[in-house]
C-alpha atoms as a PDB file:
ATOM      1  CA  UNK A   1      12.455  73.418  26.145  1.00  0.00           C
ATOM      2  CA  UNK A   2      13.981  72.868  23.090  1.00  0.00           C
ATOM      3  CA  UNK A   3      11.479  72.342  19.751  1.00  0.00           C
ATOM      4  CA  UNK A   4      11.136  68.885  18.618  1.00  0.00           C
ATOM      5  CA  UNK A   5      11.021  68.925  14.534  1.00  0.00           C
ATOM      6  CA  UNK A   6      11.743  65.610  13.831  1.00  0.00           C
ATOM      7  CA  UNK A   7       9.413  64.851  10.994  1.00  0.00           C
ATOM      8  CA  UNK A   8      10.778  66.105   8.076  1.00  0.00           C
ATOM      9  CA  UNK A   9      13.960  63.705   8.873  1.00  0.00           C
ATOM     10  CA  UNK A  10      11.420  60.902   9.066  1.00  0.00           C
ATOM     11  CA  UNK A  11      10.091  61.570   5.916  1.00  0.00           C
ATOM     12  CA  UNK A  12      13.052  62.019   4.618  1.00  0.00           C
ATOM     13  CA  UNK A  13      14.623  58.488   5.955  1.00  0.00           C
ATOM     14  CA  UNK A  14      10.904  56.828   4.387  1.00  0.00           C
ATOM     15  CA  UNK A  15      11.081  58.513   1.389  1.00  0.00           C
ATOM     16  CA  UNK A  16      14.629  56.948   0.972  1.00  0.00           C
ATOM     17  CA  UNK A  17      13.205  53.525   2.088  1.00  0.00           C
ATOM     18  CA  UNK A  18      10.592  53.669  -0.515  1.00  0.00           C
ATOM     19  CA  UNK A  19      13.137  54.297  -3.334  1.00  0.00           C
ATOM     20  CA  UNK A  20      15.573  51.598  -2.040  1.00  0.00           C
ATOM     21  CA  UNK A  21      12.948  48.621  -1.403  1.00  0.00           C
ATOM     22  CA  UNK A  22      10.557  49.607  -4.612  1.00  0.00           C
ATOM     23  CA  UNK A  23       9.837  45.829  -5.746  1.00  0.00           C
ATOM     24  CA  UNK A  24       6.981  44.487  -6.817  1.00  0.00           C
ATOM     25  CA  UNK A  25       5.201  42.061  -3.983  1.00  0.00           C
ATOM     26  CA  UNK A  26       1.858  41.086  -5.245  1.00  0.00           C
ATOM     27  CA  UNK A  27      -0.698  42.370  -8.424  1.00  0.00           C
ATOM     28  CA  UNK A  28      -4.231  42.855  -8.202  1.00  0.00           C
ATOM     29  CA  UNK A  29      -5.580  41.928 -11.733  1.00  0.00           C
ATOM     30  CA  UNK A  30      -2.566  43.717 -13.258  1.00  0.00           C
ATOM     31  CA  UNK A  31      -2.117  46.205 -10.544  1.00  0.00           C
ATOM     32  CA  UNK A  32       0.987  46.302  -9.017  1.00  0.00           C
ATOM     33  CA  UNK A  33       1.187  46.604  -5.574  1.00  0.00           C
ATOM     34  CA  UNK A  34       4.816  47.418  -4.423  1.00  0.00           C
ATOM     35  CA  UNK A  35       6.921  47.696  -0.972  1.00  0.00           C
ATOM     36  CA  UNK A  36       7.178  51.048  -1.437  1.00  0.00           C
ATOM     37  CA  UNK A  37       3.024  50.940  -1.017  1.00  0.00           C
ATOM     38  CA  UNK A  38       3.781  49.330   1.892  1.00  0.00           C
ATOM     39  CA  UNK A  39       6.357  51.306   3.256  1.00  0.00           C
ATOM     40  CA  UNK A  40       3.756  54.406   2.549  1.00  0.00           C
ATOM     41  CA  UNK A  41       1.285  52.765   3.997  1.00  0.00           C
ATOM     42  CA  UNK A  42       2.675  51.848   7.561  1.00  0.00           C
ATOM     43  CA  UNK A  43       4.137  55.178   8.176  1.00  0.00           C
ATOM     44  CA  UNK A  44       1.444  57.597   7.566  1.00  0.00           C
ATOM     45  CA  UNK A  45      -0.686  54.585   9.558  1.00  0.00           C
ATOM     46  CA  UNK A  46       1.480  54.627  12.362  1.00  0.00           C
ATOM     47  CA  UNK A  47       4.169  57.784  12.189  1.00  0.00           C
ATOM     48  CA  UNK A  48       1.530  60.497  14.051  1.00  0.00           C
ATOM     49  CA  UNK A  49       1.767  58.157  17.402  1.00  0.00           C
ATOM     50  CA  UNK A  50       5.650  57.121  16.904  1.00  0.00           C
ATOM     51  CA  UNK A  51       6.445  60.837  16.899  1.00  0.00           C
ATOM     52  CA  UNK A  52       3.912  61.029  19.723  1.00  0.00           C
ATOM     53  CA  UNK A  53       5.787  58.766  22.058  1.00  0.00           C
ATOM     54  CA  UNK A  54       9.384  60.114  21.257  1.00  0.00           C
ATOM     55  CA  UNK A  55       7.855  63.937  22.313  1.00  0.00           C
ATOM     56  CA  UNK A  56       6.394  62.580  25.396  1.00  0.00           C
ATOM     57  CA  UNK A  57       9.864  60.416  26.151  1.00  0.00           C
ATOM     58  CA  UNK A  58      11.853  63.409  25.355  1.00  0.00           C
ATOM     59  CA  UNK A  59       9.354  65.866  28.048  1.00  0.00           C
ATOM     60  CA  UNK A  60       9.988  62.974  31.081  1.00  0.00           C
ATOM     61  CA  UNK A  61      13.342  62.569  30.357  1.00  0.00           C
ATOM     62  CA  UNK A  62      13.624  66.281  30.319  1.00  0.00           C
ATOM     63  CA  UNK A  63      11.920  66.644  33.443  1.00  0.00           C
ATOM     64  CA  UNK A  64      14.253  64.096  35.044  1.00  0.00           C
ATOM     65  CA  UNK A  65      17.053  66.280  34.970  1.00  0.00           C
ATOM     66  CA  UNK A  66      15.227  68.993  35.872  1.00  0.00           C
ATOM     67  CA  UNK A  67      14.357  67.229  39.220  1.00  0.00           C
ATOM     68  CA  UNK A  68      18.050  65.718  39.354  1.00  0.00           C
ATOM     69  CA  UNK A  69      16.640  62.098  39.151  1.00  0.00           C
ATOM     70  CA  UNK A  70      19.208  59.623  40.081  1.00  0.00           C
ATOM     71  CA  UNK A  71      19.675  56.462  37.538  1.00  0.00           C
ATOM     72  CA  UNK A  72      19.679  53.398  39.682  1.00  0.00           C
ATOM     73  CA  UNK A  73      22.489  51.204  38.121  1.00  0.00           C
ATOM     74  CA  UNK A  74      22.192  48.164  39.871  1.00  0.00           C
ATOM     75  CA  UNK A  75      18.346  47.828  39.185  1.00  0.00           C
ATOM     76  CA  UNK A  76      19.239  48.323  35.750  1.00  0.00           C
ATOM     77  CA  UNK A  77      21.841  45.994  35.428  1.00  0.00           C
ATOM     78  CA  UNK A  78      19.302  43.401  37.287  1.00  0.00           C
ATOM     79  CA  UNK A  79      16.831  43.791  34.968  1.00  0.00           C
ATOM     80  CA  UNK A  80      19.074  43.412  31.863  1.00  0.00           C
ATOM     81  CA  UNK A  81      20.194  40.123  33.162  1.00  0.00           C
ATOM     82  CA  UNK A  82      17.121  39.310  33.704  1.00  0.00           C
ATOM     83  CA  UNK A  83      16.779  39.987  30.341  1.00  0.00           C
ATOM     84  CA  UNK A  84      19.690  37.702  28.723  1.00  0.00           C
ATOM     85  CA  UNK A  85      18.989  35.014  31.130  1.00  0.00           C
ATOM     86  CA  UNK A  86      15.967  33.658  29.013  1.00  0.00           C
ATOM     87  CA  UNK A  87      18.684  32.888  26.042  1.00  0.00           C
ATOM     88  CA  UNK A  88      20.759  29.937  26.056  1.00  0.00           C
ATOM     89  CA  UNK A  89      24.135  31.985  25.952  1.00  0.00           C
ATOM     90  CA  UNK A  90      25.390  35.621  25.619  1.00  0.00           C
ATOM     91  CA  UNK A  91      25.899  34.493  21.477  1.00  0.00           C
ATOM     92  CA  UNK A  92      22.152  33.321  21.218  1.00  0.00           C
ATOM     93  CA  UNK A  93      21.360  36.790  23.047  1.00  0.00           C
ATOM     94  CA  UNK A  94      22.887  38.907  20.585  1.00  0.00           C
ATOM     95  CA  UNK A  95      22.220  37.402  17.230  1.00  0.00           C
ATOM     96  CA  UNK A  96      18.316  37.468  18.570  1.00  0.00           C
ATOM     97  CA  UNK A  97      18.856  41.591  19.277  1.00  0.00           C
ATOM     98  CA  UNK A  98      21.233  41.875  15.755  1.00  0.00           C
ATOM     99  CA  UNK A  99      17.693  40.674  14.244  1.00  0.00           C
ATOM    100  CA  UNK A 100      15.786  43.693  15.008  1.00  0.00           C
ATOM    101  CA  UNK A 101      18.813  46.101  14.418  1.00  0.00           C
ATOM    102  CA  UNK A 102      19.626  45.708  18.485  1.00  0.00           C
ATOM    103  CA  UNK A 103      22.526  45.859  20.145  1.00  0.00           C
ATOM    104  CA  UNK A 104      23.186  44.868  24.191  1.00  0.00           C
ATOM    105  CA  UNK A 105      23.884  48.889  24.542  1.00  0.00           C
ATOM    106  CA  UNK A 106      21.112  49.723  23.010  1.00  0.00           C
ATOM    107  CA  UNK A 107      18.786  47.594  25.514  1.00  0.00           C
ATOM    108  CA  UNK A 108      21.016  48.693  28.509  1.00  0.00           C
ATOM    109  CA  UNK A 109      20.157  52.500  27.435  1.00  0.00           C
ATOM    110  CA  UNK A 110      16.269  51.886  27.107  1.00  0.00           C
ATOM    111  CA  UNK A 111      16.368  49.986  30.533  1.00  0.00           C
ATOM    112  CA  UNK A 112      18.122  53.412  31.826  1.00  0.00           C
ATOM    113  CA  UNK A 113      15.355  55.534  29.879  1.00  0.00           C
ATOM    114  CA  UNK A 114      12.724  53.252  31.694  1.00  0.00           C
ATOM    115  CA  UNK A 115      13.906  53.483  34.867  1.00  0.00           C
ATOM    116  CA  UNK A 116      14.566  57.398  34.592  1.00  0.00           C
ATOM    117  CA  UNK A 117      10.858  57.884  33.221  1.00  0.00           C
ATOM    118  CA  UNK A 118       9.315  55.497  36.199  1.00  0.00           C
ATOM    119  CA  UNK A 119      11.133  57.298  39.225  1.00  0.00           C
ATOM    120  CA  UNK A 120      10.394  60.937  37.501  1.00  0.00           C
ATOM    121  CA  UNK A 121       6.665  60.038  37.981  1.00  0.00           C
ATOM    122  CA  UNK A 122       7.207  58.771  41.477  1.00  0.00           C
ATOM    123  CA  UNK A 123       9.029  61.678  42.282  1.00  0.00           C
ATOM    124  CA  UNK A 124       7.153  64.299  40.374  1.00  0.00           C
ATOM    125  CA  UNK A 125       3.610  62.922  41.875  1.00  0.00           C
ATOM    126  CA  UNK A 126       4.538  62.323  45.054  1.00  0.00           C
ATOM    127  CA  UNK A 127       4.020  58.512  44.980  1.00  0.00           C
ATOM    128  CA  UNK A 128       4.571  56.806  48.489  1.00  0.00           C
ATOM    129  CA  UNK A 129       2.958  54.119  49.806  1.00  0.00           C
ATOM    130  CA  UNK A 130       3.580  53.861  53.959  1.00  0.00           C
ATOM    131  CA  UNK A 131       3.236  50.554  55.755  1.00  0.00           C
ATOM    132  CA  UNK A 132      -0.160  51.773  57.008  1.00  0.00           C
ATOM    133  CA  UNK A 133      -1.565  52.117  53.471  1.00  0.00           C
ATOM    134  CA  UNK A 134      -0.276  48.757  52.758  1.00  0.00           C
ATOM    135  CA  UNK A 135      -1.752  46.941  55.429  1.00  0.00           C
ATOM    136  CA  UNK A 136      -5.172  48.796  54.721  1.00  0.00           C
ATOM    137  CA  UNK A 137      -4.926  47.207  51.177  1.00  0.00           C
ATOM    138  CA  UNK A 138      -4.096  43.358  52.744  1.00  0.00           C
ATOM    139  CA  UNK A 139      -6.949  43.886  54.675  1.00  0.00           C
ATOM    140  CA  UNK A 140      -9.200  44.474  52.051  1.00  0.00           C
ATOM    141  CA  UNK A 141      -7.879  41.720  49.463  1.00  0.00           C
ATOM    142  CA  UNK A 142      -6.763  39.284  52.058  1.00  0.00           C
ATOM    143  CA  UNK A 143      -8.579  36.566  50.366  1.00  0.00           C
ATOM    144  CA  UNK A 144      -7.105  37.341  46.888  1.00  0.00           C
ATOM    145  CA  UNK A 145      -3.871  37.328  48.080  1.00  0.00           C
ATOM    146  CA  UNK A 146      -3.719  34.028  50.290  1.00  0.00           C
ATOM    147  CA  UNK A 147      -3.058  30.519  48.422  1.00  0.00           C
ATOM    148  CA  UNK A 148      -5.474  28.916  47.376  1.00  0.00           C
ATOM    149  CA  UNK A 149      -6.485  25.062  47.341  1.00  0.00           C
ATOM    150  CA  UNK A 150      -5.061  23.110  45.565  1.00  0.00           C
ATOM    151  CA  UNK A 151      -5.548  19.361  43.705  1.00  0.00           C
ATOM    152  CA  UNK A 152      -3.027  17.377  41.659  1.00  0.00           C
ATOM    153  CA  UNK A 153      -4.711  15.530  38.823  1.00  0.00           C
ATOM    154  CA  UNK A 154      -4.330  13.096  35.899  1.00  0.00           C
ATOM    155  CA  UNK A 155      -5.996  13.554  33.025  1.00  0.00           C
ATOM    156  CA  UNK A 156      -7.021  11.216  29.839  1.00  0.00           C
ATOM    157  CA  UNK A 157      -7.981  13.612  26.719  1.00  0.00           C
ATOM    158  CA  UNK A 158      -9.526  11.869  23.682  1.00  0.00           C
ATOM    159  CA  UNK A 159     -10.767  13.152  20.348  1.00  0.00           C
ATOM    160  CA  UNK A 160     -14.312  11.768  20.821  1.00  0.00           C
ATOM    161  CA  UNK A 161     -17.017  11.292  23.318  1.00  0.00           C
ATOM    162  CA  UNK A 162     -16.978   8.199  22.335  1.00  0.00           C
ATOM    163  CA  UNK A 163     -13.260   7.321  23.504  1.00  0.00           C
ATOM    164  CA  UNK A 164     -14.082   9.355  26.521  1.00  0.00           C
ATOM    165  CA  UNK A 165     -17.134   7.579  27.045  1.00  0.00           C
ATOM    166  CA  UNK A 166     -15.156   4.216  26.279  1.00  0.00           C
ATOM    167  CA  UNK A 167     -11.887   5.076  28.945  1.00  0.00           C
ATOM    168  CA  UNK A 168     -14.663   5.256  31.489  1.00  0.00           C
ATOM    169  CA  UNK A 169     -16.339   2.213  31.143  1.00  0.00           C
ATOM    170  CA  UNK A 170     -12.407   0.807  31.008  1.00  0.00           C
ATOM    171  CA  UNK A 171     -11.795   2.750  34.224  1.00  0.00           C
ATOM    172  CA  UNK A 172     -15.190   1.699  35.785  1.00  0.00           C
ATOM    173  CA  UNK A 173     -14.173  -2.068  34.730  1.00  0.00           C
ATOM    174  CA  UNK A 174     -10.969  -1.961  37.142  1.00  0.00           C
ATOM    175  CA  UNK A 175      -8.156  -0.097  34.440  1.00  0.00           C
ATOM    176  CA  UNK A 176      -5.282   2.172  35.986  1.00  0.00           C
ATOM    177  CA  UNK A 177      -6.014   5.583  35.367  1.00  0.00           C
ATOM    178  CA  UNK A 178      -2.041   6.508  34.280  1.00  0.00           C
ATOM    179  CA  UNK A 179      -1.894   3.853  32.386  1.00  0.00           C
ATOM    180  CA  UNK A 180      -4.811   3.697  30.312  1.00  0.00           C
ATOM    181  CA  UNK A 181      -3.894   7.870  29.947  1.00  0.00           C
ATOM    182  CA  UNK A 182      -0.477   6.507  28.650  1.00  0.00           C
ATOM    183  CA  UNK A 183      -2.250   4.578  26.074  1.00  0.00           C
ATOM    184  CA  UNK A 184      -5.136   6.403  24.939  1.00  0.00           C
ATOM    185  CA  UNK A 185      -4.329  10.231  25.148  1.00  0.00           C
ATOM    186  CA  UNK A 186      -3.831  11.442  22.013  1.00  0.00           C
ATOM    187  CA  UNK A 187      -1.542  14.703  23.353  1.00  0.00           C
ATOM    188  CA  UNK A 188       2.187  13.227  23.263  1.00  0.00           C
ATOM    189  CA  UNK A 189       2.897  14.549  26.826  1.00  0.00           C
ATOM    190  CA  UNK A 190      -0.164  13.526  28.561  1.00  0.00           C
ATOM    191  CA  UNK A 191       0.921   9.918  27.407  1.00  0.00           C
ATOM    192  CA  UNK A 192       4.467  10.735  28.066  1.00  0.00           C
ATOM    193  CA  UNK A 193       3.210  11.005  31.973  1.00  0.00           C
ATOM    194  CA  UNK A 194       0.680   9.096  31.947  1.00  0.00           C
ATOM    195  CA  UNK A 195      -1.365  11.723  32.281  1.00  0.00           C
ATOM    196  CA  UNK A 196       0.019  13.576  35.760  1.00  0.00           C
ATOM    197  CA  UNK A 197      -0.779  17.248  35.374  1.00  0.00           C
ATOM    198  CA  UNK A 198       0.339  18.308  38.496  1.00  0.00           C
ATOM    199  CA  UNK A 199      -1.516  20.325  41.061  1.00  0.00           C
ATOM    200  CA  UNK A 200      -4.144  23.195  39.795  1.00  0.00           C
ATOM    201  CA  UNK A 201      -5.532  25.974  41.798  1.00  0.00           C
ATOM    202  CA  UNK A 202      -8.668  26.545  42.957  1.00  0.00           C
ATOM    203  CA  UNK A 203      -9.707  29.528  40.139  1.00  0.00           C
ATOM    204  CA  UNK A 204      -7.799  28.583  37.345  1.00  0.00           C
ATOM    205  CA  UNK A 205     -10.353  26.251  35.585  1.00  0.00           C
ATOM    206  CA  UNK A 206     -13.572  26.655  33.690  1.00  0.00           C
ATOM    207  CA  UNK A 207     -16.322  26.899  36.630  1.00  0.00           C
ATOM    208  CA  UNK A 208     -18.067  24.072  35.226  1.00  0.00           C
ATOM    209  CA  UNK A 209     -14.635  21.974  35.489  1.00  0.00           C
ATOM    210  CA  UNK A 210     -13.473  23.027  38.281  1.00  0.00           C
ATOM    211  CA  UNK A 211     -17.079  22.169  40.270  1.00  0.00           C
ATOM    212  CA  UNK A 212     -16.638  19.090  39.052  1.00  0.00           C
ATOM    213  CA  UNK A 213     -13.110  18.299  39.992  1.00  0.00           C
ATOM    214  CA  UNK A 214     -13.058  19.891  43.252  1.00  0.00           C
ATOM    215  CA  UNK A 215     -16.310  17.636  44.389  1.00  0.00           C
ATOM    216  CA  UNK A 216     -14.068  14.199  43.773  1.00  0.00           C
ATOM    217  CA  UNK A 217     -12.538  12.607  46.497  1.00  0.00           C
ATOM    218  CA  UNK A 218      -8.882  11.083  46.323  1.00  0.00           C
ATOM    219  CA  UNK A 219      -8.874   8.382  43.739  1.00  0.00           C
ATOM    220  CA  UNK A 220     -12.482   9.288  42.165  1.00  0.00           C
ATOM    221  CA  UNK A 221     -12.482  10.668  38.743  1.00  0.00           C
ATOM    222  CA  UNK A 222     -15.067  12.072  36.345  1.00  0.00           C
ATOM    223  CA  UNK A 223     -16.885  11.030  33.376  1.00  0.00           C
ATOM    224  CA  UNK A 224     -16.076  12.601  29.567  1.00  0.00           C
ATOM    225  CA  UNK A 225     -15.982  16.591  29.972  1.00  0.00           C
ATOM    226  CA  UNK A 226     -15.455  18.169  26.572  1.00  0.00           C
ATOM    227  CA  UNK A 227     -12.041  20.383  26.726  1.00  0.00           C
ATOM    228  CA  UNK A 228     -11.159  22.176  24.038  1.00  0.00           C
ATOM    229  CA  UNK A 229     -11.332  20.341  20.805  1.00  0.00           C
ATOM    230  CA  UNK A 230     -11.714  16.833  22.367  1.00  0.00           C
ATOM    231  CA  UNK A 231     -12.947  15.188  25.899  1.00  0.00           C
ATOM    232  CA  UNK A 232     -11.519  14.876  29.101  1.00  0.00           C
ATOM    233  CA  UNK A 233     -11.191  12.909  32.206  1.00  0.00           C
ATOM    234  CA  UNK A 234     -10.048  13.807  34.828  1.00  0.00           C
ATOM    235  CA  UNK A 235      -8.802  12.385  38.098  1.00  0.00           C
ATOM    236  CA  UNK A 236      -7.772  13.526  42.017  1.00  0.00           C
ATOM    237  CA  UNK A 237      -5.210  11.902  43.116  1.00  0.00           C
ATOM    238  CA  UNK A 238      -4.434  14.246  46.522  1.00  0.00           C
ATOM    239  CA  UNK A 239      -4.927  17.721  47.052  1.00  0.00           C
ATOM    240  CA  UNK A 240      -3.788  20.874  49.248  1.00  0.00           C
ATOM    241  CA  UNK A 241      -5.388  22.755  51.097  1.00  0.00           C
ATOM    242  CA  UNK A 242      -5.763  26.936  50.742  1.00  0.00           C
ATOM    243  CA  UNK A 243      -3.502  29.045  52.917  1.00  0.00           C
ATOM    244  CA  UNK A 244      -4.252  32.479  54.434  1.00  0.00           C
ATOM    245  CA  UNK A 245      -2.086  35.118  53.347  1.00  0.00           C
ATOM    246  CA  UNK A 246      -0.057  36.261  55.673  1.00  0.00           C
ATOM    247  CA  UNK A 247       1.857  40.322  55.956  1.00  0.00           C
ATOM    248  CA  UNK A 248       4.999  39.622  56.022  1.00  0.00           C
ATOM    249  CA  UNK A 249       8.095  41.605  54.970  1.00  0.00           C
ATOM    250  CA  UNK A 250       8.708  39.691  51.738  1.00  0.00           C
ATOM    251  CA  UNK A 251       4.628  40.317  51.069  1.00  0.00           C
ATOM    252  CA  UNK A 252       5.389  43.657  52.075  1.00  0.00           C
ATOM    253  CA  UNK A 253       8.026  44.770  49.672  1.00  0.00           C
ATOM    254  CA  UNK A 254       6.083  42.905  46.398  1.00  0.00           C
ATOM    255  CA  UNK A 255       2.512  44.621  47.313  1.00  0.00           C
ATOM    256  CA  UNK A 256       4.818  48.063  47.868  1.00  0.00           C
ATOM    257  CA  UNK A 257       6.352  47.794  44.596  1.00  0.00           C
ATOM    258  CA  UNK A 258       2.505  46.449  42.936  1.00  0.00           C
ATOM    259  CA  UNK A 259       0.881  48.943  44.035  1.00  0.00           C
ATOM    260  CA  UNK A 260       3.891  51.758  43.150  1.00  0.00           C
ATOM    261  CA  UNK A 261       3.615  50.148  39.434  1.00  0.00           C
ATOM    262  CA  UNK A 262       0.024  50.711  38.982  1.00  0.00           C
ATOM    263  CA  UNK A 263       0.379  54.278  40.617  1.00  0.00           C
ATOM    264  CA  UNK A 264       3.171  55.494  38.089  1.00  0.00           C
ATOM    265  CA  UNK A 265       0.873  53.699  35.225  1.00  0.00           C
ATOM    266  CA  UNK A 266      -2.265  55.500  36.464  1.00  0.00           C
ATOM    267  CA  UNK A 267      -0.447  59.111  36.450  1.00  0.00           C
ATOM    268  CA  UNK A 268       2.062  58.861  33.760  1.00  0.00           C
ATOM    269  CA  UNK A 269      -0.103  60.095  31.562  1.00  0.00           C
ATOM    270  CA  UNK A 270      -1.212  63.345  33.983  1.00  0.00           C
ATOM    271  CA  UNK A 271       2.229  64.228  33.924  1.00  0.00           C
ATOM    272  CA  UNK A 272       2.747  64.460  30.510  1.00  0.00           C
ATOM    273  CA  UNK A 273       0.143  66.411  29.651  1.00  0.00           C
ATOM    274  CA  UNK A 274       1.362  68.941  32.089  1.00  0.00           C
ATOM    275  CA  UNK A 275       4.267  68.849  30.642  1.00  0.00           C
ATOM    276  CA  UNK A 276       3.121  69.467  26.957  1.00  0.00           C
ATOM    277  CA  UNK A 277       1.313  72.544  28.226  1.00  0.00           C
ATOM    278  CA  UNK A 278       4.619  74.010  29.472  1.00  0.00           C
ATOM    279  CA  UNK A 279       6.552  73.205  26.282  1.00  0.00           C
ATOM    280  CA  UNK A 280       7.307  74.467  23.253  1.00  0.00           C
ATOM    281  CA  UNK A 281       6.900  72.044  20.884  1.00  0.00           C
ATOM    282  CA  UNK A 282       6.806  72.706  16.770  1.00  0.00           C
ATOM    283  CA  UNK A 283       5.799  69.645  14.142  1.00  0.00           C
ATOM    284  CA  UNK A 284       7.182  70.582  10.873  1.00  0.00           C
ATOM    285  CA  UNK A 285       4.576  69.258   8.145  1.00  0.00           C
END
């Protein structure tokens, strides 16, 4: 294994920082605090575990080619579009990487590094999960995994208890629900539709909330329930409900690929400290 004595070029490259960016930034009664402080400051703060991760990346890597790991293009190439596809355009997508000194190579050659590092563990550790341990793991978070109920809601939010408390007595009176959401909600997109939330899962709320919501009926709503930093009604307008979970191929291949994720997370970090005991590694100081 080849020695690793990469930080005296650090130092070197934040020494020259320091010099280039030396401008005063703030003063503490007279004091001058500088971005060269700064610049000091975050690399002996954060340096020790940079050079950390580049040893270890440099160990996994080298044990990939050791072991002859194959780089899975099309994966890679999936996951970089993946990538680009939450930007408007390919323009918007690179003037967002230029930002942080990024380039669409650069990302395309830490997706490879990624994908190298991921299948050396599998590989390395003998990760493999057969159908039979994946239907032993359904079986035991069956419930978990099926859908559960469901109920689509409107909702009226308020700063007060007193507006909540008001909007009832308007509901109780005979008011519609959407519109009196419409015209009394003070968050612009509850009034935009008329306060249609959509439908929420069973799990997702506040216990206290959801016991309350999932005991209405169609068309019954509750009083004022204090949300956040205002009050809240809420009501059912239809629900769904829960669906057992069923093993199916599709299930199959995402609880596969779950469970090989958490696997590789669990022993990354067994492999490379076997690795560090088997290499020769130097820090100059």
């Amino acid at each position: 294994m080849k020695k690793i004595m990469l930080f005296t070029a650090l130092m070197a490259l934040a020494n020259g920082l320091v010099c280039a960016q030396d401008r005063v930034i703030a003063t503490v009664n007279g004091d001058k605090i500088t971005s060269g402080d700064i610049t000091k400051k975050l690399w002996w703060q954060y340096s020790a575990q940079g050079l950390s991760d580049i040893i270890d990346e440099k160990l996994l890597l080298g044990e990939a080619a050791r072991l002859k790991i194959p780089y899975d293009v099309k994966e890679a190439d999936k996951r970089f579009e993946a990538l680009a596809a939450g930007y408007k355009d390919k323009k918007e997508f690179d003037a967002n990487l230029k930002t942080v000194g990024w380039t669409a190579s650069d990302v395309k050659e830490l997706i490879k590094r990624q994908l190298l590092i991921k299948d050396t563990v599998i590989t390395a550790k003998a990760i493999n999960f057969t159908d039979a341990d994946i239907k032993t793991f359904f079986e035991q978070n069956k419930e978990k995994l099926g859908k559960a109920a469901s109920v689509k809601l409107r909702q009226i939010f308020v700063g007060t208890q007193t507006e909540a408390d008001d909007a009832y007595v308007a509901l109780s009176a005979g008011a519609d629900f959407a519109k009196l959401s419409g015209l009394k909600s003070t968050d612009e997109n509850l009034r935009k539709k008329e306060g249609d939330i959509g439908y929420i899962s069973k799990g997702l709320l506040l216990p206290e909330i959801e016991k309350e919501i999932f005991a209405l009926k169609p068309g019954q709503y509750t009083k004022a329930i204090a949300t956040g930093n205002g009050y809240s009604l809420f009501k059912h307008e239809t629900s769904k409900p829960g669906e057992p979970a069923k093993l199916d191929d599709a299930l199959k291949a995402d609880l596969k690929i779950a469970l090989t994720n958490q696997a590789v997370t669990q022993k990354l970090p067994e492999l490379v400290g076997e690795l560090r005991k088997k290499a020769n590694i130097e820090v100059n100081r």
